[in-house]
C-alpha atoms as a PDB file:
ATOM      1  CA  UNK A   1      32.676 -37.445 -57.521  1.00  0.00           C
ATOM      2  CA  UNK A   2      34.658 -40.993 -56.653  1.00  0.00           C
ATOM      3  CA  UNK A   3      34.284 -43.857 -58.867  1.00  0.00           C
ATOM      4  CA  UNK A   4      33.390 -47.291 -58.210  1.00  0.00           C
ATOM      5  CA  UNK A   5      37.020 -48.442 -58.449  1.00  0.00           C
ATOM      6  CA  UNK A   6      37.857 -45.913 -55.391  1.00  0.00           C
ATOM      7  CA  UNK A   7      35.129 -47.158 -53.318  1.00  0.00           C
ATOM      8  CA  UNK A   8      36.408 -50.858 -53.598  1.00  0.00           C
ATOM      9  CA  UNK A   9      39.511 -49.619 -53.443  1.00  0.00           C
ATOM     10  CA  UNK A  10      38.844 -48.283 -49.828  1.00  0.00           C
ATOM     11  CA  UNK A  11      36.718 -50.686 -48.768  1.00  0.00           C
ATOM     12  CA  UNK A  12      39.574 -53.659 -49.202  1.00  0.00           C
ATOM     13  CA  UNK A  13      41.311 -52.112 -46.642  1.00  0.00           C
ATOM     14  CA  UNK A  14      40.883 -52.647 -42.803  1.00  0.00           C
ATOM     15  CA  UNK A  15      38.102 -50.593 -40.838  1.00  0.00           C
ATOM     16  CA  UNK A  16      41.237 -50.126 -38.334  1.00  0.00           C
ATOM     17  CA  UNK A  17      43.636 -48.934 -41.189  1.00  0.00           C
ATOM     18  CA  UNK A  18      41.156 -46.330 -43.313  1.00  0.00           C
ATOM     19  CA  UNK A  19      41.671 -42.614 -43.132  1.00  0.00           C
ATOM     20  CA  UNK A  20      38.371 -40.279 -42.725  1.00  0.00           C
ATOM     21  CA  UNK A  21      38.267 -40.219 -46.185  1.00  0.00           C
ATOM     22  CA  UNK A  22      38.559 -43.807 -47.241  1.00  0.00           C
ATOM     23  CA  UNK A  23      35.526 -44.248 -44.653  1.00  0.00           C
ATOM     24  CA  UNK A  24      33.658 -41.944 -46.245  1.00  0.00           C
ATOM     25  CA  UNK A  25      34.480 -43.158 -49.958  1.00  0.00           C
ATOM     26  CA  UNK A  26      32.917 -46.957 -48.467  1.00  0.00           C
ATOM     27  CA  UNK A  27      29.826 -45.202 -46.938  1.00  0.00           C
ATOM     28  CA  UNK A  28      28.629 -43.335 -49.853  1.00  0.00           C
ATOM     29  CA  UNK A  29      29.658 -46.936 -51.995  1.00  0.00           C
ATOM     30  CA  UNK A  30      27.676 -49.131 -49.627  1.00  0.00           C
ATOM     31  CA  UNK A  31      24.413 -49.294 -52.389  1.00  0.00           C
ATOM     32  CA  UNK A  32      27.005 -51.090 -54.338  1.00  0.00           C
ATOM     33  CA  UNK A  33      27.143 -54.241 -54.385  1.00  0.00           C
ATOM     34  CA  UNK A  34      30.869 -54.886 -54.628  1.00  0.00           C
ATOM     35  CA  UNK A  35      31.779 -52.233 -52.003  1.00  0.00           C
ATOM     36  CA  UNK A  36      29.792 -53.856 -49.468  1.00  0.00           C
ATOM     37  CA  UNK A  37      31.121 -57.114 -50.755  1.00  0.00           C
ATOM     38  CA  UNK A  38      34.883 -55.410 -50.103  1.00  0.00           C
ATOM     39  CA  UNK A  39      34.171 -54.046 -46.829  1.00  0.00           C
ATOM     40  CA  UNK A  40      32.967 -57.112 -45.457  1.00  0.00           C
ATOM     41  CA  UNK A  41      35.587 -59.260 -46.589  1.00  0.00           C
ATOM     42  CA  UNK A  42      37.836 -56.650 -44.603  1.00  0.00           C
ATOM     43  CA  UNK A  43      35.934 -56.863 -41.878  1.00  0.00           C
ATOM     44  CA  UNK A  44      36.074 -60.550 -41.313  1.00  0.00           C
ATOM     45  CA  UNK A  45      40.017 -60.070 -42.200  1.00  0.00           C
ATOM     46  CA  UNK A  46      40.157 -57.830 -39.134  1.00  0.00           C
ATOM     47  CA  UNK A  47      38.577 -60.126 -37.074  1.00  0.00           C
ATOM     48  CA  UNK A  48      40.014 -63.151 -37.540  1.00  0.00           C
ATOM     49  CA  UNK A  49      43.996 -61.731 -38.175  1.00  0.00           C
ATOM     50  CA  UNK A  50      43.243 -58.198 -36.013  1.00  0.00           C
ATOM     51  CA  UNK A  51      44.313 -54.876 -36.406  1.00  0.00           C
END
């Protein structure tokens, strides 16, 4: 079972730059609050600097 600090962990990285399992580490995270925090500061990272 991953802890919380592995599902932030995965979810500061880039969608472009996650492997399978970092992916699936921010999916099963995403009822947290600070995961989905994470991932979307990643997200808008990606966005506005790209890949």
């Amino acid at each position: 079972m991953p802890n919380r600090d592995e599902m932030i962990n995965a979810a500061k990285k880039t969608p472009s730059q996650r492997t399978v399992h970092e992916q699936a580490l921010v999916d099963k995270g995403k009822g947290d609050q600070a995961v989905r925090n994470a991932d979307h500061a990643a997200q808008r990272e990606e966005r506005v600097y790209g890949k």
